[in-house]
PDB file of N, CA and C in Angstrom:
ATOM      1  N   UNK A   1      21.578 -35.100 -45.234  1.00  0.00           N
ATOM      2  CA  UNK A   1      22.948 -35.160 -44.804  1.00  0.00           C
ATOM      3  C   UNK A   1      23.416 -36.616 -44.888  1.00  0.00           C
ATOM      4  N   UNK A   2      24.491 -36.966 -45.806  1.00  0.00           N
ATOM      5  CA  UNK A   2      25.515 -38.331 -45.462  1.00  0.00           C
ATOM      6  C   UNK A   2      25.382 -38.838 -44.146  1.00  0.00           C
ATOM      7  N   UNK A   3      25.228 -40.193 -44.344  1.00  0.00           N
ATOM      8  CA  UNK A   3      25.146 -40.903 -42.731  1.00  0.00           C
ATOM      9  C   UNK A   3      26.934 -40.885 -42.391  1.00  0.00           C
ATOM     10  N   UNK A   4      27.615 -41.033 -43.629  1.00  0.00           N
ATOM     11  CA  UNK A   4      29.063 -41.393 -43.252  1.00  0.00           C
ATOM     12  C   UNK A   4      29.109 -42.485 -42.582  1.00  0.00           C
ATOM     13  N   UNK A   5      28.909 -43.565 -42.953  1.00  0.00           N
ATOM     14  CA  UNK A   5      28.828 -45.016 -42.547  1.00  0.00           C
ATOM     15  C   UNK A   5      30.252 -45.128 -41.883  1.00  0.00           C
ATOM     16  N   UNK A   6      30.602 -45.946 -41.100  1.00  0.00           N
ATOM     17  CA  UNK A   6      31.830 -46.469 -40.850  1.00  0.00           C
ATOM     18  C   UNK A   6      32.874 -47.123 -41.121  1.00  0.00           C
ATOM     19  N   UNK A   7      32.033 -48.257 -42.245  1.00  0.00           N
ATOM     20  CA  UNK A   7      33.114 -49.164 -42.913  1.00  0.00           C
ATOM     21  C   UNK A   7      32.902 -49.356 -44.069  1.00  0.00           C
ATOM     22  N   UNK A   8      33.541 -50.417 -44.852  1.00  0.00           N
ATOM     23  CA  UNK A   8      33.302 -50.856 -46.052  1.00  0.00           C
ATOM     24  C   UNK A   8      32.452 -52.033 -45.813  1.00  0.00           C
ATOM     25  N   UNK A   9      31.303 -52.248 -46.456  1.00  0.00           N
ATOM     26  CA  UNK A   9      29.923 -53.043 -46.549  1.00  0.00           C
ATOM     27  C   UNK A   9      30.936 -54.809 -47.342  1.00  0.00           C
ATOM     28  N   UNK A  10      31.707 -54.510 -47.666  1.00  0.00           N
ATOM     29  CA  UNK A  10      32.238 -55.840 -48.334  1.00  0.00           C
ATOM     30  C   UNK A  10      33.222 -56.394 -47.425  1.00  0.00           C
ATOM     31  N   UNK A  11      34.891 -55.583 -47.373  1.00  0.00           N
ATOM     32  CA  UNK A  11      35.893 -56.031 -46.229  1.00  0.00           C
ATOM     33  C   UNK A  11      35.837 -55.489 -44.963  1.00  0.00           C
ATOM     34  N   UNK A  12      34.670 -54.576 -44.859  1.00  0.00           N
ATOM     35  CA  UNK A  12      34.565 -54.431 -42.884  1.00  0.00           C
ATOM     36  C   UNK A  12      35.929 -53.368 -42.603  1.00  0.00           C
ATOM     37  N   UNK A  13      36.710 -53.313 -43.159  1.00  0.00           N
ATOM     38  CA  UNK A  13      37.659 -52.008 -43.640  1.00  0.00           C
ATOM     39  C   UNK A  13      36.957 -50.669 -43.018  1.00  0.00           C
ATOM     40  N   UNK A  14      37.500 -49.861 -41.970  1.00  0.00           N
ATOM     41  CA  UNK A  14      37.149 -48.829 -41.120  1.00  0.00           C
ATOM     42  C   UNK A  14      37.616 -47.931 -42.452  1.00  0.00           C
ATOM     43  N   UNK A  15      36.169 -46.910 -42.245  1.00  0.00           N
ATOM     44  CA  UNK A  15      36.342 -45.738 -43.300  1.00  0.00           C
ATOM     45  C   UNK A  15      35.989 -44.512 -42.034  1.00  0.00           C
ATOM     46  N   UNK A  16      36.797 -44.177 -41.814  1.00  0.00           N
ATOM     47  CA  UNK A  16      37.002 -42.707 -41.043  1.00  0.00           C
ATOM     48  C   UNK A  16      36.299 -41.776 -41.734  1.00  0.00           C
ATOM     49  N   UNK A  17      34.964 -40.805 -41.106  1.00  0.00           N
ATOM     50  CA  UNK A  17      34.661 -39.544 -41.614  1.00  0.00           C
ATOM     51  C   UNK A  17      35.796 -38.820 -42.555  1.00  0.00           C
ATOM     52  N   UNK A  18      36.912 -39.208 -42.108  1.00  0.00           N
ATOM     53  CA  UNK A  18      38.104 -38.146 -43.634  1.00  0.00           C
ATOM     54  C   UNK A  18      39.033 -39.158 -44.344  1.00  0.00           C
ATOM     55  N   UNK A  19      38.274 -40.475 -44.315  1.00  0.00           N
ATOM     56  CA  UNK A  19      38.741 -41.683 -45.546  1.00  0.00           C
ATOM     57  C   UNK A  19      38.990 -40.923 -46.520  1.00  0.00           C
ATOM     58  N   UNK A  20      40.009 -40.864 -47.178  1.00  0.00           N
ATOM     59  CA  UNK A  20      40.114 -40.382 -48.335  1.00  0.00           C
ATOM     60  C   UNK A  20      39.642 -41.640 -49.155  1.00  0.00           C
ATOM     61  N   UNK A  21      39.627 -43.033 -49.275  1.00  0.00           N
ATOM     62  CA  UNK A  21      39.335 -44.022 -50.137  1.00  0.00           C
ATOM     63  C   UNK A  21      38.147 -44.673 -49.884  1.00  0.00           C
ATOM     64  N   UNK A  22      37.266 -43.454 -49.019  1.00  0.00           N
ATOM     65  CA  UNK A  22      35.854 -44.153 -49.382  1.00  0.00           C
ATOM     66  C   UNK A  22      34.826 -43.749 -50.212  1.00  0.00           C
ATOM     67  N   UNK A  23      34.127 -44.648 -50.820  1.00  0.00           N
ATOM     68  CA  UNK A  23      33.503 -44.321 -51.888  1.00  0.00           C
ATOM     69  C   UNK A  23      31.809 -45.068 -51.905  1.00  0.00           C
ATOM     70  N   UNK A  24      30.585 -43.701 -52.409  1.00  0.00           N
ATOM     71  CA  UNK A  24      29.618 -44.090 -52.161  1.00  0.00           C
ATOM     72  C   UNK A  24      28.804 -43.982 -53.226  1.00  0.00           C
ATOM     73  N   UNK A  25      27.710 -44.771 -53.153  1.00  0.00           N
ATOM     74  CA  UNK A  25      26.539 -45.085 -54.433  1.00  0.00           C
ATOM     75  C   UNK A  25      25.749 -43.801 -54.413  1.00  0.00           C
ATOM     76  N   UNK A  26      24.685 -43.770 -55.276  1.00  0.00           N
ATOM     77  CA  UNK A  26      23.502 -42.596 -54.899  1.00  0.00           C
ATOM     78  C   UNK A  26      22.518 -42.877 -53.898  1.00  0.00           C
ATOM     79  N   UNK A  27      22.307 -44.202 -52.969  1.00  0.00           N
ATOM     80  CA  UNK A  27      21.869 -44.348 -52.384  1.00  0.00           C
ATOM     81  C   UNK A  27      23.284 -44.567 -50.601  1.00  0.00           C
ATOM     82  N   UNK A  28      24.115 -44.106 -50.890  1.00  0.00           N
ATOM     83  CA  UNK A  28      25.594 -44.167 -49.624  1.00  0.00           C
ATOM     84  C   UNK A  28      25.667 -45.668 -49.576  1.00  0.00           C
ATOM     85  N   UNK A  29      25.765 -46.501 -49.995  1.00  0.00           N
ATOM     86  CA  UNK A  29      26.159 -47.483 -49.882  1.00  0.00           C
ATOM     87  C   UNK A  29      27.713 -47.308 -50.006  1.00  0.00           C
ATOM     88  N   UNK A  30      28.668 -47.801 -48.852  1.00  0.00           N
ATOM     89  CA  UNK A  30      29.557 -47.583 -48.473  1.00  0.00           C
ATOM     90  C   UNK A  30      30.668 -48.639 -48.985  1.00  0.00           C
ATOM     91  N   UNK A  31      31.619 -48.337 -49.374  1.00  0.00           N
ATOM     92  CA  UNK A  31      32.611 -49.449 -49.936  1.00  0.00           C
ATOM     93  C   UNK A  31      34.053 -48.456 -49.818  1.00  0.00           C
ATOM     94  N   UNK A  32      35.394 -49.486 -49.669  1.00  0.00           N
ATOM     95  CA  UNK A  32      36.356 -48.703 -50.018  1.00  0.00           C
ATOM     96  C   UNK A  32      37.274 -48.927 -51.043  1.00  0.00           C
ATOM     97  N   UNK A  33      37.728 -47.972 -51.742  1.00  0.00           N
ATOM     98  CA  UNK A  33      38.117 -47.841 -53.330  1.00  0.00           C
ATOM     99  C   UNK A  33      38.960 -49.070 -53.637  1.00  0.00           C
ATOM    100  N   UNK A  34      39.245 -50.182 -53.035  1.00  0.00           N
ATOM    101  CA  UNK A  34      40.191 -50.983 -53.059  1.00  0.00           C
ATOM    102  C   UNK A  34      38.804 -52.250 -53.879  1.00  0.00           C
ATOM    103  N   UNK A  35      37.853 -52.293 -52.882  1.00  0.00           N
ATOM    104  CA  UNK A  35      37.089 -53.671 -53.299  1.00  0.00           C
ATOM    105  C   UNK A  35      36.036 -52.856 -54.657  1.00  0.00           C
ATOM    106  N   UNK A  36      35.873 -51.333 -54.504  1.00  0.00           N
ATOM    107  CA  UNK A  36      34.925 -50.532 -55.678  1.00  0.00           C
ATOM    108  C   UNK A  36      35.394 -50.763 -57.109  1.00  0.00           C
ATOM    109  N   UNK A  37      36.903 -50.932 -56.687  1.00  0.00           N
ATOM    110  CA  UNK A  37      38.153 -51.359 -58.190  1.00  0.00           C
ATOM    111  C   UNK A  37      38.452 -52.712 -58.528  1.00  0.00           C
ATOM    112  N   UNK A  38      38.559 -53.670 -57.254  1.00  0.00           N
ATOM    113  CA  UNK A  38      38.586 -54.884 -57.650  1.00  0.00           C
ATOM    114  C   UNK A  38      37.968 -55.859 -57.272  1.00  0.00           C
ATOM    115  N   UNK A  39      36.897 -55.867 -56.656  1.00  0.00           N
ATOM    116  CA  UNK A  39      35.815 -56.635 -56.666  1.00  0.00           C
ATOM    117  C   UNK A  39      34.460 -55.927 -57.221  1.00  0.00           C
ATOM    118  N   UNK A  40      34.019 -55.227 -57.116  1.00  0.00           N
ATOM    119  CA  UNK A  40      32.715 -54.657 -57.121  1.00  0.00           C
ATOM    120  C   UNK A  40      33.098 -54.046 -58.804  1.00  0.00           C
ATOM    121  N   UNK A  41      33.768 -53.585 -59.229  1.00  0.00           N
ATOM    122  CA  UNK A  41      34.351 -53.243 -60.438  1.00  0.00           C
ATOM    123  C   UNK A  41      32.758 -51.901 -61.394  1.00  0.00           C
ATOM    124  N   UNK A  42      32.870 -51.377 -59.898  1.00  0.00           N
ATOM    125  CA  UNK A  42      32.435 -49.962 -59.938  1.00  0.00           C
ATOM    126  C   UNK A  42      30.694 -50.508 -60.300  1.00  0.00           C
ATOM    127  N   UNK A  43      30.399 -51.612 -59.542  1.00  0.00           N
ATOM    128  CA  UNK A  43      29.066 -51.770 -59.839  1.00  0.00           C
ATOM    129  C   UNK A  43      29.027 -52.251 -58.062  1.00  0.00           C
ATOM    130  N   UNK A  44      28.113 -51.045 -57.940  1.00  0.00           N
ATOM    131  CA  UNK A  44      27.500 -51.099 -56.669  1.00  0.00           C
ATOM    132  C   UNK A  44      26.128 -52.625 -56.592  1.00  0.00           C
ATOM    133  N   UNK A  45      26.592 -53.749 -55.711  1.00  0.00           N
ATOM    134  CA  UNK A  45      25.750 -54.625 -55.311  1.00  0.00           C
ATOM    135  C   UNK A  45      24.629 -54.709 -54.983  1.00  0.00           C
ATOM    136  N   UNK A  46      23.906 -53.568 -54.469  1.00  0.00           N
ATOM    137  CA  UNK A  46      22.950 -53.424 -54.038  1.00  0.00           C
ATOM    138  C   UNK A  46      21.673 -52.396 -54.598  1.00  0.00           C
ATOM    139  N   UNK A  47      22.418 -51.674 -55.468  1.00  0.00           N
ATOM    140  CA  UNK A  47      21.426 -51.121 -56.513  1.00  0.00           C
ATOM    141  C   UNK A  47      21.620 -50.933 -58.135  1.00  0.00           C
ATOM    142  N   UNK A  48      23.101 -51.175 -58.273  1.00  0.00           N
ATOM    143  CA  UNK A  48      23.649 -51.464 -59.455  1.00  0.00           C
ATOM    144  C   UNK A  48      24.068 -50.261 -60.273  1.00  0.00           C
ATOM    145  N   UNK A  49      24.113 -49.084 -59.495  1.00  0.00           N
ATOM    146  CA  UNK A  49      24.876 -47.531 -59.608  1.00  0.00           C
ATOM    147  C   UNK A  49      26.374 -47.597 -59.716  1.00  0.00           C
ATOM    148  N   UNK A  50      27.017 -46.798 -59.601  1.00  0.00           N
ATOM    149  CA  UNK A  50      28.022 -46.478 -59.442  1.00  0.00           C
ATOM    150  C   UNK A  50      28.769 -45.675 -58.573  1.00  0.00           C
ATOM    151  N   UNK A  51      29.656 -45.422 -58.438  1.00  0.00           N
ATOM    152  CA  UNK A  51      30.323 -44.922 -57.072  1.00  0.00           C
ATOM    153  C   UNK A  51      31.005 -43.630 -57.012  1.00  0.00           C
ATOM    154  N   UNK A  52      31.630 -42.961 -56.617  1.00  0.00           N
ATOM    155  CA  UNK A  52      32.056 -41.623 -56.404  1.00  0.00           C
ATOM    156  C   UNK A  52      32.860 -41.640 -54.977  1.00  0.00           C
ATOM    157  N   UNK A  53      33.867 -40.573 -54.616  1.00  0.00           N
ATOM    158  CA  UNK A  53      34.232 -40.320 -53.591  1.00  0.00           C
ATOM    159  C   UNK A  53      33.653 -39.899 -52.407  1.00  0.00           C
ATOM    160  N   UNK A  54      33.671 -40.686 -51.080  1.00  0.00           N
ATOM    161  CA  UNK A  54      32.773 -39.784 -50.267  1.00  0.00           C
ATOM    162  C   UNK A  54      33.209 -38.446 -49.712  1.00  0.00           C
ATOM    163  N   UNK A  55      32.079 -37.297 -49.834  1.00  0.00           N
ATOM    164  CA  UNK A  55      32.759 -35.994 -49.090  1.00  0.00           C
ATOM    165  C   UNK A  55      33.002 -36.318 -47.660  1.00  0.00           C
ATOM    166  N   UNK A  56      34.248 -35.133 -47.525  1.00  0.00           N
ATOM    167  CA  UNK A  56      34.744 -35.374 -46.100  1.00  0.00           C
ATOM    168  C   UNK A  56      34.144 -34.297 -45.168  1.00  0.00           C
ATOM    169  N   UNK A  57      33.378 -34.340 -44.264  1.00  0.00           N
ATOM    170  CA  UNK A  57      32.855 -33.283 -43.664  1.00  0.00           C
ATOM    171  C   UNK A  57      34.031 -32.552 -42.548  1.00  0.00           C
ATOM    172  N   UNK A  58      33.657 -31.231 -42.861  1.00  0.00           N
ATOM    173  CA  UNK A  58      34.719 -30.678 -42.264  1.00  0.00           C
ATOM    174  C   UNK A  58      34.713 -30.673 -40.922  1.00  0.00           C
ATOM    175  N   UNK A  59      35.726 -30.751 -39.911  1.00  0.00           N
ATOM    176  CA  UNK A  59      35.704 -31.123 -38.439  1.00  0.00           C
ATOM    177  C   UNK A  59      35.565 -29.579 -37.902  1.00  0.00           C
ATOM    178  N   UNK A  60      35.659 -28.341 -38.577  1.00  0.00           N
ATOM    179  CA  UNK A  60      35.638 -27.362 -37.986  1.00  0.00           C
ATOM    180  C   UNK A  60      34.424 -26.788 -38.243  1.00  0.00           C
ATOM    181  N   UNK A  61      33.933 -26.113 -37.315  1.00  0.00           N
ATOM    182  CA  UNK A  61      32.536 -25.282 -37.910  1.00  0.00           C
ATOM    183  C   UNK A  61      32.637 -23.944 -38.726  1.00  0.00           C
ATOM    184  N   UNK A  62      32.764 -24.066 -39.761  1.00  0.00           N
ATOM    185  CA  UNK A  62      33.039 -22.659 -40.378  1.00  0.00           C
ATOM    186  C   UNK A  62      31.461 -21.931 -40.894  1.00  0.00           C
ATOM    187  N   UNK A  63      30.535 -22.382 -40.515  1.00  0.00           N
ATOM    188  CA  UNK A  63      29.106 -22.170 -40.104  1.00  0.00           C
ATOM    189  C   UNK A  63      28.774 -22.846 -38.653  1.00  0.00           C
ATOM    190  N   UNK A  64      28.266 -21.732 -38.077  1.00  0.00           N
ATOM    191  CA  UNK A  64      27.546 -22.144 -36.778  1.00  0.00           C
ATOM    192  C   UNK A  64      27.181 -23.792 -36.530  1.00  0.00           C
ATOM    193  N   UNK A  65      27.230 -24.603 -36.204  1.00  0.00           N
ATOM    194  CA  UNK A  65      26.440 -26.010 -36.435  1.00  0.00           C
ATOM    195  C   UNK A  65      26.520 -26.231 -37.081  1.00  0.00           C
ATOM    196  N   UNK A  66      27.467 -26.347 -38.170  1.00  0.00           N
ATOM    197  CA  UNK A  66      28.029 -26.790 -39.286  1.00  0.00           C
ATOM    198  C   UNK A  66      29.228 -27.931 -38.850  1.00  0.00           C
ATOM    199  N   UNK A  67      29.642 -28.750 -39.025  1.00  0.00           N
ATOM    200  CA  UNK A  67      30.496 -29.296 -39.123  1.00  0.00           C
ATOM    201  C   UNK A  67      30.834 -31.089 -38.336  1.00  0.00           C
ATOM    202  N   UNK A  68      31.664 -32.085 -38.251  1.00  0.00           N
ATOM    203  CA  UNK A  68      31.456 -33.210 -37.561  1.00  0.00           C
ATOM    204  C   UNK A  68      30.780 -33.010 -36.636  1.00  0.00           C
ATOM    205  N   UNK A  69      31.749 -32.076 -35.627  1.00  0.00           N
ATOM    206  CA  UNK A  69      31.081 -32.071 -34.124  1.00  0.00           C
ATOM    207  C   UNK A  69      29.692 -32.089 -34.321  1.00  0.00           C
ATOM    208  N   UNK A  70      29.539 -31.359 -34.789  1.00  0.00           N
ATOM    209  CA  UNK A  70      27.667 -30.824 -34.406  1.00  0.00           C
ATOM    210  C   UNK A  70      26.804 -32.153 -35.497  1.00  0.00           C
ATOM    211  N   UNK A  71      27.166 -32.665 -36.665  1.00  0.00           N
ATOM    212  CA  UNK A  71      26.692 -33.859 -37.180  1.00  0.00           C
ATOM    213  C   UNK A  71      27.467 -34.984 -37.274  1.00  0.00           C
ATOM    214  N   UNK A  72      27.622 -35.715 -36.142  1.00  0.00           N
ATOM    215  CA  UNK A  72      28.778 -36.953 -36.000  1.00  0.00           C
ATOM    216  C   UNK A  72      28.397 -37.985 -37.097  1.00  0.00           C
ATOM    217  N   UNK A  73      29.780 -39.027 -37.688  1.00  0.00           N
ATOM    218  CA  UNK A  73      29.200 -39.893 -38.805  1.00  0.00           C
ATOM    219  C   UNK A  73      28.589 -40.889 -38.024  1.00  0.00           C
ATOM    220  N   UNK A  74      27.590 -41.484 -38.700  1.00  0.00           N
ATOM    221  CA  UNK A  74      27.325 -43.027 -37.895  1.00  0.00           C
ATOM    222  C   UNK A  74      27.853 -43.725 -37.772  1.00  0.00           C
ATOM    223  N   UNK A  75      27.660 -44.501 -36.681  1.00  0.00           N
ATOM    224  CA  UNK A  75      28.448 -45.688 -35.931  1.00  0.00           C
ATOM    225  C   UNK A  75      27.966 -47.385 -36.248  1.00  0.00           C
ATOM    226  N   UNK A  76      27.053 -46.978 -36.971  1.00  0.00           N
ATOM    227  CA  UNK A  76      26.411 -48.488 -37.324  1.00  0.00           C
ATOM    228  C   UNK A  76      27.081 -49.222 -38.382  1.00  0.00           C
ATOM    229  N   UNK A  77      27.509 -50.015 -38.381  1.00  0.00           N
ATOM    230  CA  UNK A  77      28.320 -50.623 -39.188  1.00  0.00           C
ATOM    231  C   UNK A  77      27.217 -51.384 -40.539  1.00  0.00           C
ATOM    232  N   UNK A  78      27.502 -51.388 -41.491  1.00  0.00           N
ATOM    233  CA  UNK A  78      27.230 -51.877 -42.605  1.00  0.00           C
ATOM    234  C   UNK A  78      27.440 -53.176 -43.163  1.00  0.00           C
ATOM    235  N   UNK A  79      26.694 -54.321 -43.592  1.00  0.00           N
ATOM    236  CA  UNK A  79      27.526 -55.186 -44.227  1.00  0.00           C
ATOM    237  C   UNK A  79      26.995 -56.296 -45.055  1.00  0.00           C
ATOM    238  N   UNK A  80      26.737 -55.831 -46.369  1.00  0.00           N
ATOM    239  CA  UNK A  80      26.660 -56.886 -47.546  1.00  0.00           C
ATOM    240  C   UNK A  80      25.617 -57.749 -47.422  1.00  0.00           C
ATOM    241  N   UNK A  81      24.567 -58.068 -47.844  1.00  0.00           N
ATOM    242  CA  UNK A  81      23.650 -59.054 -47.811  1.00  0.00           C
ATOM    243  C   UNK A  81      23.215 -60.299 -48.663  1.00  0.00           C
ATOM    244  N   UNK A  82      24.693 -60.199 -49.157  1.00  0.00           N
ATOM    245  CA  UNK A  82      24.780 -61.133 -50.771  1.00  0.00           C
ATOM    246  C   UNK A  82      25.924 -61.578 -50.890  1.00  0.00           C
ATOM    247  N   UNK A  83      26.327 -63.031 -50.737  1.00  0.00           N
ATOM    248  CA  UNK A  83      27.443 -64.015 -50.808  1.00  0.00           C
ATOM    249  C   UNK A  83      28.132 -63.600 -52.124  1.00  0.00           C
ATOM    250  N   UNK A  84      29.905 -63.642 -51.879  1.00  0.00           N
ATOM    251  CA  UNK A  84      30.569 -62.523 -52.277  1.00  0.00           C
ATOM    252  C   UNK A  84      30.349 -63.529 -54.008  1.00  0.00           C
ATOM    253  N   UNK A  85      29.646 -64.924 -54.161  1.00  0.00           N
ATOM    254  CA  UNK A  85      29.686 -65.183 -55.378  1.00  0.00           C
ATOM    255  C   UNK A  85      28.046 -64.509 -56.125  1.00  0.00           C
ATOM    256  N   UNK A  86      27.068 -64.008 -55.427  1.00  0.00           N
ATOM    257  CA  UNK A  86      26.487 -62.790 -55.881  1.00  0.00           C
ATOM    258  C   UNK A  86      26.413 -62.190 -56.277  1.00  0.00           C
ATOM    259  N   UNK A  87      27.586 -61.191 -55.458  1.00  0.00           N
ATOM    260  CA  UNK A  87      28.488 -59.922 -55.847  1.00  0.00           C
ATOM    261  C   UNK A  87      28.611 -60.218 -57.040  1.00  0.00           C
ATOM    262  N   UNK A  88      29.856 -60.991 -57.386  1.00  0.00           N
ATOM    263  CA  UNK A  88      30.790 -61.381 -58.197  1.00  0.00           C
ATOM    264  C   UNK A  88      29.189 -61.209 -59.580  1.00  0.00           C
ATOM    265  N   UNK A  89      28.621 -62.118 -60.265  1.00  0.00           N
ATOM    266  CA  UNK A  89      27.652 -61.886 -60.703  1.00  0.00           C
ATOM    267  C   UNK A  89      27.507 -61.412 -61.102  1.00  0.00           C
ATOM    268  N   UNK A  90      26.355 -60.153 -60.026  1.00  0.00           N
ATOM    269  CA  UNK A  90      26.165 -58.835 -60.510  1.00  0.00           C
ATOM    270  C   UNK A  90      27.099 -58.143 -60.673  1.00  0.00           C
ATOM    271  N   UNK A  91      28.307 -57.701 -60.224  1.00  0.00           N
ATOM    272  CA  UNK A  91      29.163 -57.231 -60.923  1.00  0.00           C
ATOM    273  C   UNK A  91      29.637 -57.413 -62.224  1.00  0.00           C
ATOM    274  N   UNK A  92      29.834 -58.588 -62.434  1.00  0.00           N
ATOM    275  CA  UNK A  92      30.023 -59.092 -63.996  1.00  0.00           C
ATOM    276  C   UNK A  92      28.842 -58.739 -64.970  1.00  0.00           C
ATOM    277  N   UNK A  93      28.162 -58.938 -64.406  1.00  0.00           N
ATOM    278  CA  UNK A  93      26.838 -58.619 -65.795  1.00  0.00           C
ATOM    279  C   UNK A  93      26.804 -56.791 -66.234  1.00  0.00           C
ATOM    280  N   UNK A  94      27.249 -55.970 -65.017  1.00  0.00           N
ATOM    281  CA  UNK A  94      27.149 -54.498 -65.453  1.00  0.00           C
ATOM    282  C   UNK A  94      28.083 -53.651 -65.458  1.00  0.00           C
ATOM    283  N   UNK A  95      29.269 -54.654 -65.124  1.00  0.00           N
ATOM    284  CA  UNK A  95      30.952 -53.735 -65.361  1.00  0.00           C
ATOM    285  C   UNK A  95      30.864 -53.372 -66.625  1.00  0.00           C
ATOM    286  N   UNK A  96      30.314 -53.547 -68.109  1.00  0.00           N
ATOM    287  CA  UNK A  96      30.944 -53.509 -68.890  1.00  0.00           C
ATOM    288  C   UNK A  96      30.156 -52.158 -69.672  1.00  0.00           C
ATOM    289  N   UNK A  97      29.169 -52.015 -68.697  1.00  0.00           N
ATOM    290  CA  UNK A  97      27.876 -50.518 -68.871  1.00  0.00           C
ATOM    291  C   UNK A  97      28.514 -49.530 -68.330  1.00  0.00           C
ATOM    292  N   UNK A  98      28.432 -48.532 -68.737  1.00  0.00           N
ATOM    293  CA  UNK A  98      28.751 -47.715 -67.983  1.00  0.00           C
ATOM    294  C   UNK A  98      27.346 -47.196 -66.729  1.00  0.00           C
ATOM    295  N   UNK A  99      28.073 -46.544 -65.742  1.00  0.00           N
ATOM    296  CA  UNK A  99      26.591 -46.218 -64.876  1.00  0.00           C
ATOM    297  C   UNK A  99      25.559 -45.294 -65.253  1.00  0.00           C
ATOM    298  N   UNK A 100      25.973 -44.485 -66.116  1.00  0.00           N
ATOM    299  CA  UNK A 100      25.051 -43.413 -66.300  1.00  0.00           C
ATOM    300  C   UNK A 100      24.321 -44.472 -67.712  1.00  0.00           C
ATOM    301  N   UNK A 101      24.431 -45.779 -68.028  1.00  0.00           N
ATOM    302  CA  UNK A 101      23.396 -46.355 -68.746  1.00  0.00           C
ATOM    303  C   UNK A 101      22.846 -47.645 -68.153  1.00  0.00           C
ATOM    304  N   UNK A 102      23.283 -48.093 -66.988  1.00  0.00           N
ATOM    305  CA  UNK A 102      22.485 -48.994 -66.727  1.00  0.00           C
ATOM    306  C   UNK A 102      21.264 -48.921 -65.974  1.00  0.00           C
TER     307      UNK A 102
END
């Protein structure tokens, strides 16, 4: 199950369980579509994947124990472990790959 992180790992930007503009790696590394487009330039920092929309889990249970209530997102906040001229970097070296070849 998605941890549903809280924010964006770069601007600290609150991503609400029903963010529509958050977006995650294959490993959930959390970012929102603003820095995924213009900073990170769809190269995830930390494993060098690519990104996708995060699903929004539904707040209602339409299965028994199904739903937020019963799996709340996490509360732990996230955040970057690589000076944003790093980033910058690795981003540059694998924007120009697509993800399904790097």
């Amino acid at each position: 199950m998605l941890q549903l992180r809280p924010n964006c790992e770069a601007c600290d930007k609150d991503l609400p369980p029903d963010a529509p503009d958050a977006r995650i790696c294959s490993y959930e590394c959390t970012f929102c579509a603003d820095c995924v487009e213009n900073v990170l330039h769809n190269v995830c920092p930390n494993c060098g994947g690519g990104f996708v929309p995060r699903p929004i889990r539904p707040t209602t249970a339409r299965r028994e124990g199904v739903s937020l209530n019963h799996q709340p997102a996490s509360a732990k906040r996230v955040h970057l472990s690589y000076s944003r001229e790093e980033v910058a970097a690795f981003a540059a070296a694998g924007r120009n790959t697509p993800p399904e070849s790097r």
